[in-house]
C-alpha atoms as a PDB file:
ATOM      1  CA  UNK A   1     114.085 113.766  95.036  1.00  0.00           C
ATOM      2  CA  UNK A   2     111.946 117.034  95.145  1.00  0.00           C
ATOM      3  CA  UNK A   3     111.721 118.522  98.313  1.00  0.00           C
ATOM      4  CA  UNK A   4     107.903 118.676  99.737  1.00  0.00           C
ATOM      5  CA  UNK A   5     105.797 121.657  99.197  1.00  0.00           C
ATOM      6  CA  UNK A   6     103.896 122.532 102.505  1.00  0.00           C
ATOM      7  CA  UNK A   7     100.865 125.300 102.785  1.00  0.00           C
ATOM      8  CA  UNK A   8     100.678 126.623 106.158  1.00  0.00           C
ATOM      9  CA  UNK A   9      97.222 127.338 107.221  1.00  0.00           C
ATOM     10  CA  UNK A  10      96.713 128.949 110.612  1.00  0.00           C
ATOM     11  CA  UNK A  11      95.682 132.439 111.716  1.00  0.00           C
ATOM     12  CA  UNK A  12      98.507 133.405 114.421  1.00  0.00           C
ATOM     13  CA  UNK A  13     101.083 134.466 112.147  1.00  0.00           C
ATOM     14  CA  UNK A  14     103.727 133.738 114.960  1.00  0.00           C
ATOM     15  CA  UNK A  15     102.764 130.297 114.270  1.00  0.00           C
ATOM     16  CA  UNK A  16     103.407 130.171 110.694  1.00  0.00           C
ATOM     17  CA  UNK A  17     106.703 131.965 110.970  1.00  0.00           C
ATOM     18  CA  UNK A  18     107.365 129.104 113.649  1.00  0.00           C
ATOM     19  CA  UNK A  19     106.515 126.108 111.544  1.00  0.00           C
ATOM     20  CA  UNK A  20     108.130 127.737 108.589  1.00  0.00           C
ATOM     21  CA  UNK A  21     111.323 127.553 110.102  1.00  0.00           C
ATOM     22  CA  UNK A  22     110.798 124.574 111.400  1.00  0.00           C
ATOM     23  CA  UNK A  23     109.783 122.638 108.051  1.00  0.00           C
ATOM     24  CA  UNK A  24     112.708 125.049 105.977  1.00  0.00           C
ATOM     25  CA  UNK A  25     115.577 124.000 107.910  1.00  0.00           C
ATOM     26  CA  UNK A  26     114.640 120.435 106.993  1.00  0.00           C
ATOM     27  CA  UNK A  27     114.773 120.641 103.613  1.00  0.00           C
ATOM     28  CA  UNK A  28     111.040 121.304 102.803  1.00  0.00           C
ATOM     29  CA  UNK A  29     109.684 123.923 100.852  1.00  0.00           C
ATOM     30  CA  UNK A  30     106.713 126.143 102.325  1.00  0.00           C
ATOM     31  CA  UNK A  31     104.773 127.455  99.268  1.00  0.00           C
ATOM     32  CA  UNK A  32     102.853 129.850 101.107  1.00  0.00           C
ATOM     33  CA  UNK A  33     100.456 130.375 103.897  1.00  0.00           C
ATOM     34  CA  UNK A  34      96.992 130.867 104.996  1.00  0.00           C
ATOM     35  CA  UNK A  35      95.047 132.828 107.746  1.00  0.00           C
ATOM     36  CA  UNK A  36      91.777 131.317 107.162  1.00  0.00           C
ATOM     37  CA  UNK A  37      90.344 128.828 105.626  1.00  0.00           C
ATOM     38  CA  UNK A  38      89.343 130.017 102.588  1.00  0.00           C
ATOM     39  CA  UNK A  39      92.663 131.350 102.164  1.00  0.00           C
ATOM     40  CA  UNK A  40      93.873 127.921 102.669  1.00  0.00           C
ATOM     41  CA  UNK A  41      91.200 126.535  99.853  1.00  0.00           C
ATOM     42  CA  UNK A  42      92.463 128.945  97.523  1.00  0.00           C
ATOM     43  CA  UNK A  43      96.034 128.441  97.979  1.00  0.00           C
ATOM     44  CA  UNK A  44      95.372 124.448  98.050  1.00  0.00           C
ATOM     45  CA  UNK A  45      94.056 125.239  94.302  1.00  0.00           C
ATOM     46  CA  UNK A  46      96.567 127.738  93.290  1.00  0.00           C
ATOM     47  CA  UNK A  47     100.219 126.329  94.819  1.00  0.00           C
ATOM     48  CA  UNK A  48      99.116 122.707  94.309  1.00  0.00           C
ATOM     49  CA  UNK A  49     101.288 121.689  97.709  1.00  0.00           C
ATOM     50  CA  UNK A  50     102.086 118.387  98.870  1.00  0.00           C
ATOM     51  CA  UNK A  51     100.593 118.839 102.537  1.00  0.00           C
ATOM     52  CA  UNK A  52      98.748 121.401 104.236  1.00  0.00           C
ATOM     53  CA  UNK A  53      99.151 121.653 108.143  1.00  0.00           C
ATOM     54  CA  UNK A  54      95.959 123.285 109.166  1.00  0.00           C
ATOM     55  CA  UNK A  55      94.793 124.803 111.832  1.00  0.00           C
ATOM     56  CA  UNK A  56      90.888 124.157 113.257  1.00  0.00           C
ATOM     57  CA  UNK A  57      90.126 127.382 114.759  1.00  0.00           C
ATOM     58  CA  UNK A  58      90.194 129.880 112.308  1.00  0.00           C
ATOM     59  CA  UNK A  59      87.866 133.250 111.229  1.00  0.00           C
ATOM     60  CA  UNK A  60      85.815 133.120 108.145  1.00  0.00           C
ATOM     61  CA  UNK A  61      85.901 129.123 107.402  1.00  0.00           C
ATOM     62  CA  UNK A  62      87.120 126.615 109.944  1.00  0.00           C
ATOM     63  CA  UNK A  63      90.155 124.458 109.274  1.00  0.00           C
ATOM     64  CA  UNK A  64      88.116 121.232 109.120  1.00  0.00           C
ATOM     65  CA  UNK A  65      85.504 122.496 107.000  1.00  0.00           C
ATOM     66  CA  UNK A  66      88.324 123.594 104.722  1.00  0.00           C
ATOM     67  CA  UNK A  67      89.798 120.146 105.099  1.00  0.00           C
ATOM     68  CA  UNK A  68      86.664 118.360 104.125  1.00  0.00           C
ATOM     69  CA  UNK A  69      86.433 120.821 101.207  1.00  0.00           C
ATOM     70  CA  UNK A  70      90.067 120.735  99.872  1.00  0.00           C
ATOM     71  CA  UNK A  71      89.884 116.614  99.838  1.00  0.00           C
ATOM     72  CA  UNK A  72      86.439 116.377  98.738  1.00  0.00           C
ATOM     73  CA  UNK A  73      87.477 118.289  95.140  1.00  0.00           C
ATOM     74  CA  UNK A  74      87.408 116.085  92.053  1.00  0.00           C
ATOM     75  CA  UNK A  75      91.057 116.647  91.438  1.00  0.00           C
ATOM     76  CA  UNK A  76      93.854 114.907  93.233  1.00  0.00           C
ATOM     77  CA  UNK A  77      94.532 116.891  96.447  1.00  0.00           C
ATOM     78  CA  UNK A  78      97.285 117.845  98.931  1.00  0.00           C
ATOM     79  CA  UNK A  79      97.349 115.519 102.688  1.00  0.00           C
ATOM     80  CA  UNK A  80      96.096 117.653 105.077  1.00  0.00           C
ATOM     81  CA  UNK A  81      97.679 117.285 108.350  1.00  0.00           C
ATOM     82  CA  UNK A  82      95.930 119.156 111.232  1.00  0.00           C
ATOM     83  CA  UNK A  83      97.805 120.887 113.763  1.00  0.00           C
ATOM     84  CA  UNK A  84      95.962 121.587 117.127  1.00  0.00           C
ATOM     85  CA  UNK A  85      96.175 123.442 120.290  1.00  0.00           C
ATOM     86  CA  UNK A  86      92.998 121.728 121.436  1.00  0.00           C
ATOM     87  CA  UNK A  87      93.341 117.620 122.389  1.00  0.00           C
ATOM     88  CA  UNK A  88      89.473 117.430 121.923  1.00  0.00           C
ATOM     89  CA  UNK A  89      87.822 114.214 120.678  1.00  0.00           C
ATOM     90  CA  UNK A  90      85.462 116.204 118.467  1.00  0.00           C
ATOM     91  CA  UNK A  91      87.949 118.063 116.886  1.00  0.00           C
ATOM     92  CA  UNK A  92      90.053 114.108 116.172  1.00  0.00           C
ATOM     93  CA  UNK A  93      86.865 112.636 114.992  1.00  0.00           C
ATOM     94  CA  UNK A  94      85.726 115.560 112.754  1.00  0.00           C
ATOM     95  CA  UNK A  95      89.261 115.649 111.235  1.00  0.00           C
ATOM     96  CA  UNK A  96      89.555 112.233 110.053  1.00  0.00           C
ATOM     97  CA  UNK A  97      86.113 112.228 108.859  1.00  0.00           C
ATOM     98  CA  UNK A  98      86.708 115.209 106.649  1.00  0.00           C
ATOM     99  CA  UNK A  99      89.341 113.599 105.239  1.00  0.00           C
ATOM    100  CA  UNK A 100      92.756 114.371 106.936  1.00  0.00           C
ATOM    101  CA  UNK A 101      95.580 112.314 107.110  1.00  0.00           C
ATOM    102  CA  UNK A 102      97.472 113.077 110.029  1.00  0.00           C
ATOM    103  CA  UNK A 103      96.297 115.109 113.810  1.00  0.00           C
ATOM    104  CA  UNK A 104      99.078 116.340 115.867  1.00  0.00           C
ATOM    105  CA  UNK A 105      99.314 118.635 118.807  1.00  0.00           C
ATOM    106  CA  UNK A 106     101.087 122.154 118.567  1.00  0.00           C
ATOM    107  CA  UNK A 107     102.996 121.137 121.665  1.00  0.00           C
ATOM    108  CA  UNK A 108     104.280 118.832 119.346  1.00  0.00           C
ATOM    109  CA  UNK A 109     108.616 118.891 118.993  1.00  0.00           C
ATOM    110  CA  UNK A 110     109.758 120.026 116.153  1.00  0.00           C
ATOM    111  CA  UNK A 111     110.996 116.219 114.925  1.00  0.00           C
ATOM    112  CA  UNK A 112     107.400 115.365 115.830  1.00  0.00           C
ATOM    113  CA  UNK A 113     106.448 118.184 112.854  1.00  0.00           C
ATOM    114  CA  UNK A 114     108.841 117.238 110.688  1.00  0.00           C
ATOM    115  CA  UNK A 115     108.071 113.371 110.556  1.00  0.00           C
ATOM    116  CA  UNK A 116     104.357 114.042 110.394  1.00  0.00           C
ATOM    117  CA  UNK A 117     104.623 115.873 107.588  1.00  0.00           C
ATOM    118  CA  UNK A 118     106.827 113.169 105.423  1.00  0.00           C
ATOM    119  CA  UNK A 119     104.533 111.059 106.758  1.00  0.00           C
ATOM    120  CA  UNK A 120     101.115 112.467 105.565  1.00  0.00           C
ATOM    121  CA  UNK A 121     103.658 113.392 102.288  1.00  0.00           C
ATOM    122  CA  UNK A 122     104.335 109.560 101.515  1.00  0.00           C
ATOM    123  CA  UNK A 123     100.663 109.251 101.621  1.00  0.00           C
ATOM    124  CA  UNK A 124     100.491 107.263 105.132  1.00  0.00           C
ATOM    125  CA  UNK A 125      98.549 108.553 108.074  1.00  0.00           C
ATOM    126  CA  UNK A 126      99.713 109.690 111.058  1.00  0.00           C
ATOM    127  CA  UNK A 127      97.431 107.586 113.840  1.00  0.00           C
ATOM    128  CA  UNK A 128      99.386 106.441 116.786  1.00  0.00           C
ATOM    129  CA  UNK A 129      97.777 102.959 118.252  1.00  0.00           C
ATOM    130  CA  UNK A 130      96.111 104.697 120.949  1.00  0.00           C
ATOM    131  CA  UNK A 131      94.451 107.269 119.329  1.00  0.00           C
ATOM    132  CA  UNK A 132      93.239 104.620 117.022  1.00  0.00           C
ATOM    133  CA  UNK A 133      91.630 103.238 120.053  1.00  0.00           C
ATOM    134  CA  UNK A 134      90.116 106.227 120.191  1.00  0.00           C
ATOM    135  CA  UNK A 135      88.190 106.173 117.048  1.00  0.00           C
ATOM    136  CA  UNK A 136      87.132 102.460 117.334  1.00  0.00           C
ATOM    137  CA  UNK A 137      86.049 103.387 120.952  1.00  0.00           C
ATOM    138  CA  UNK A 138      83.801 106.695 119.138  1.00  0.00           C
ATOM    139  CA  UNK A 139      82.372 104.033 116.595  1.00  0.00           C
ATOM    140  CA  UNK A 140      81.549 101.254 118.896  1.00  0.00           C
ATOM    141  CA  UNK A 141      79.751 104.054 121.187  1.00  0.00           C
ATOM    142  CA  UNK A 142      77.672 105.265 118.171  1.00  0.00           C
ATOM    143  CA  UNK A 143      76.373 101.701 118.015  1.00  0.00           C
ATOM    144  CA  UNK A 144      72.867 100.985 119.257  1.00  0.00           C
ATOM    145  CA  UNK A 145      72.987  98.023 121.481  1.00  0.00           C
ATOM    146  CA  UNK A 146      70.972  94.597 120.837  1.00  0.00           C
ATOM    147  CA  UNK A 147      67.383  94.952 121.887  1.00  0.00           C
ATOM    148  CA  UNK A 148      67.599  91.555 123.377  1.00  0.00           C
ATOM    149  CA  UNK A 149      70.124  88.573 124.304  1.00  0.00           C
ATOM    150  CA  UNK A 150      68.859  86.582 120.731  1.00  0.00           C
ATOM    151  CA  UNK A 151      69.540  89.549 118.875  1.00  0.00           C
ATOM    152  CA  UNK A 152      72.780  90.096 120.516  1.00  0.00           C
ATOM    153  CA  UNK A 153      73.787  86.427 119.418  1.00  0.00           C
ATOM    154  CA  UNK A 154      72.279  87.106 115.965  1.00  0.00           C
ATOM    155  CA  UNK A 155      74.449  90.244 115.807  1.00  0.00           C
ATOM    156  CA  UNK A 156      77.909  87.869 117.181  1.00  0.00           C
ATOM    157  CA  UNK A 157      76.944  85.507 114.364  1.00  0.00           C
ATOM    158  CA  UNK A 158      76.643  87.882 111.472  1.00  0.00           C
ATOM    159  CA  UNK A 159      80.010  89.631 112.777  1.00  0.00           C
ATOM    160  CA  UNK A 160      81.726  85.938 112.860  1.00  0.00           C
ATOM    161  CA  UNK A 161      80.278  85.171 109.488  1.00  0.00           C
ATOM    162  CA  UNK A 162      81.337  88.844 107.986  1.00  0.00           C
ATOM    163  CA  UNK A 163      85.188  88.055 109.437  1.00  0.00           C
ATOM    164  CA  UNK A 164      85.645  84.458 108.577  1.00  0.00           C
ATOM    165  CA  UNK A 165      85.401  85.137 104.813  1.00  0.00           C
ATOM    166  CA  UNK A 166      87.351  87.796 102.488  1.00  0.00           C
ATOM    167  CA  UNK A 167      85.495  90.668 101.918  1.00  0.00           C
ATOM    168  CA  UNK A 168      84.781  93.511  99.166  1.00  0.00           C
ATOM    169  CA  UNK A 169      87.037  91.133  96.808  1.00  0.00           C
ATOM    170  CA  UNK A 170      90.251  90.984  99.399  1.00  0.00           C
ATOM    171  CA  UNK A 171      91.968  87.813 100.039  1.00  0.00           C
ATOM    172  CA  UNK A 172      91.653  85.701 103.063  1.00  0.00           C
ATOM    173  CA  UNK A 173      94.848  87.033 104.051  1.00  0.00           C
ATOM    174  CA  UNK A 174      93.950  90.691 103.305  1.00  0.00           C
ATOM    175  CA  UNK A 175      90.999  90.201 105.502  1.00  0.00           C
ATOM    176  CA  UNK A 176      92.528  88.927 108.344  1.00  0.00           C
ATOM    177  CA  UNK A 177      95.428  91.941 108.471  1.00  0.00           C
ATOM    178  CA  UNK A 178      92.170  94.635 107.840  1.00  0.00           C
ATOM    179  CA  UNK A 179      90.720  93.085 110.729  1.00  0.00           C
ATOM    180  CA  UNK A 180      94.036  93.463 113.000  1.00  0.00           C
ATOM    181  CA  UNK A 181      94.069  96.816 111.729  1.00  0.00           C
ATOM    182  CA  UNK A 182      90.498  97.809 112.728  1.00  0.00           C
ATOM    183  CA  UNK A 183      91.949  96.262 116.430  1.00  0.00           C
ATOM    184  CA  UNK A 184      94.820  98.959 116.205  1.00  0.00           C
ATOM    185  CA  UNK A 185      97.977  96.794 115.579  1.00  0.00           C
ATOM    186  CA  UNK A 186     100.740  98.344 114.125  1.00  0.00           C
ATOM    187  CA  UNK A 187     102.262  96.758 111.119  1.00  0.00           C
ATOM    188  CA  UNK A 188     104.858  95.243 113.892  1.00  0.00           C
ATOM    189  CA  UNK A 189     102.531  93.923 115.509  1.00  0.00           C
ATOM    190  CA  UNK A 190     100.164  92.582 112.703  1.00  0.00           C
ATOM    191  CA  UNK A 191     103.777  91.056 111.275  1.00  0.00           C
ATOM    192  CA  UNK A 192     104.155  89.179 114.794  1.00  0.00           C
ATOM    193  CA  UNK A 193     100.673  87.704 114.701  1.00  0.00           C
ATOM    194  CA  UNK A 194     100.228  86.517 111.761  1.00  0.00           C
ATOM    195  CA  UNK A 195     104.182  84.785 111.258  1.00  0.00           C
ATOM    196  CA  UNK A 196     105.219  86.871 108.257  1.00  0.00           C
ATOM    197  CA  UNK A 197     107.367  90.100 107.417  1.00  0.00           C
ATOM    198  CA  UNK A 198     106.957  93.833 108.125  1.00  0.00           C
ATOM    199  CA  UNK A 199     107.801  94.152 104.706  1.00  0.00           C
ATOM    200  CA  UNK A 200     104.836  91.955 103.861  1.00  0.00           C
ATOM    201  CA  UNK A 201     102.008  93.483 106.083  1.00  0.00           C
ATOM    202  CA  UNK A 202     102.917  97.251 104.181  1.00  0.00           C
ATOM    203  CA  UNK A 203     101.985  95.081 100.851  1.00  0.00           C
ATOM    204  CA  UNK A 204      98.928  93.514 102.360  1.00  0.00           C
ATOM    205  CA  UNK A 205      97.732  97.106 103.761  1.00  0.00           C
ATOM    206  CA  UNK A 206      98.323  98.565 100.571  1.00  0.00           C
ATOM    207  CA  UNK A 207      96.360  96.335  99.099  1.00  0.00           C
ATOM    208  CA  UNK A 208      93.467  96.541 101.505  1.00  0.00           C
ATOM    209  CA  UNK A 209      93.586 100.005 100.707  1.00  0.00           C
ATOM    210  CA  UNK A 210      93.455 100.017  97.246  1.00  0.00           C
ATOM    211  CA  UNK A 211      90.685  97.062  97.034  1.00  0.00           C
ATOM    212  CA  UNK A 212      88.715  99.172  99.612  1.00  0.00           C
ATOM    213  CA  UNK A 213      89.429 102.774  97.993  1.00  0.00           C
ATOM    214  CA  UNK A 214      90.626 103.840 100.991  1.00  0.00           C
ATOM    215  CA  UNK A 215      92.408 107.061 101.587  1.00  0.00           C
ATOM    216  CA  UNK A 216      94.671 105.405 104.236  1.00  0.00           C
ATOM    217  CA  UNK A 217      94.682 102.775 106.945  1.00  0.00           C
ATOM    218  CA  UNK A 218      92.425 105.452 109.139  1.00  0.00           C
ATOM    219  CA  UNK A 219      89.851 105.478 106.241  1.00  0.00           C
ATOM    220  CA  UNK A 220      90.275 101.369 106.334  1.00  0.00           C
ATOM    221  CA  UNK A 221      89.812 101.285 110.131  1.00  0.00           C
ATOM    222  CA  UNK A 222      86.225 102.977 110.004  1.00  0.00           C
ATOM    223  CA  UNK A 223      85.378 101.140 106.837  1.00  0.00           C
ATOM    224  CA  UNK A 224      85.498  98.023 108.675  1.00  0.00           C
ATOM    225  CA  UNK A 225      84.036  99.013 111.832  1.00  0.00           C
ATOM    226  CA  UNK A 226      81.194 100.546 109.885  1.00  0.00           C
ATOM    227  CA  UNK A 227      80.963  97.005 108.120  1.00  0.00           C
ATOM    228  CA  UNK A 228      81.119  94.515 110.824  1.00  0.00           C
ATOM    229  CA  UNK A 229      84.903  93.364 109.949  1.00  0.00           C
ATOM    230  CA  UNK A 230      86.124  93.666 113.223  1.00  0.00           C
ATOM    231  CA  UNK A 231      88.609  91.136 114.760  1.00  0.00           C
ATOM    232  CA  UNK A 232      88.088  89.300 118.237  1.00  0.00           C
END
């Protein structure tokens, strides 16, 4: 197996000297690195990595511009996996909705590095339950409330009608796990609801991802809050 090709994109150059360590003496190979990021839009283009772990603040371009940029291109793409100092809401919510994979916190370990970047590599995403919660919580904000008590029960009735049937061509069954991911189960916990295998529920949410064209379960988690498919 090849070992993964990481861009590091962050304007402290202490930091990339850090992280390249970090990621090295784990078998990974850093391609090169970026101080801002246009740099890291370049290098995405030129070194072709496997994952980028990108800074937000940066001079010229931000990091999540850049991010929105690098996975918005035609042509398949690295993961981008932001790495923050700053555990700022705005900064999550921008991330994922440009079109990153993974957020982690530079006062991350270095294990907590190393996973998140196989992780984001194996094309998963890197979303612990609770800051899943997080997004959901964002979304359901963003949503105007019912202008009256009818309307509120016409709004329970369309949601009931939208998650009792499959949707955008998934099965009943793919339905039901997509709406026990939008409620921020893990796959253990989706396996323990629903009677079945771990094993099973990574085949289900692969499918859900597919059907929906979703980057990752992240991607699939907004989708169906944005759609109504939301569990009870």
């Amino acid at each position: 197996m090849s070992a993964i090709r990481v861009l590091l994109a962050d304007d402290h150059a202490v930091m990339r000297a850090g992280f390249r360590m970090i990621l090295e003496s784990a078998g990974m190979e850093v391609v090169g690195d970026a101080a801002t990021g246009a740099e890291a839009i370049d290098a995405a283009r030129s070194l072709r990595p496997d994952v980028i772990c990108m800074d937000v603040q940066m001079p010229d371009l931000d990091g999540l511009e850049a991010t929105r940029r690098i996975v918005a291109a035609p042509e398949a793409g690295p993961a981008v996996l932001v790495v923050t100092t700053f555990d700022r809401d705005d900064y999550l919510f921008r991330a994922l909705e440009a079109g990153a994979s993974g957020f982690l916190l530079k006062n991350a370990g270095p294990e907590e590095l190393v996973a998140a970047v196989r992780i984001v590599a194996a094309g998963d995403a890197l979303l612990a339950p609770e800051v899943t919660r997080r997004v959901i919580a964002r979304f359901a904000a963003a949503s105007p409330p019912p202008a009256s008590p009818a309307a509120h029960a016409r709004t329970a009735a369309a949601v009931r009608a939208a998650t009792a049937t499959p949707v955008a061509g998934l099965t009943e069954r793919e339905t039901e796990v997509l709406r026990l991911l939008a409620a921020a189960l893990s796959n253990g916990e989706i396996a323990a609801r629903l009677y079945i295998g771990e094993a099973t529920v990574k085949t289900h949410v692969s499918n859900v991802l597919q059907k929906l064209g979703a980057r990752d379960r992240v991607a699939a988690v907004v989708w169906a809050h944005r759609h109504g498919v939301v569990g009870d």
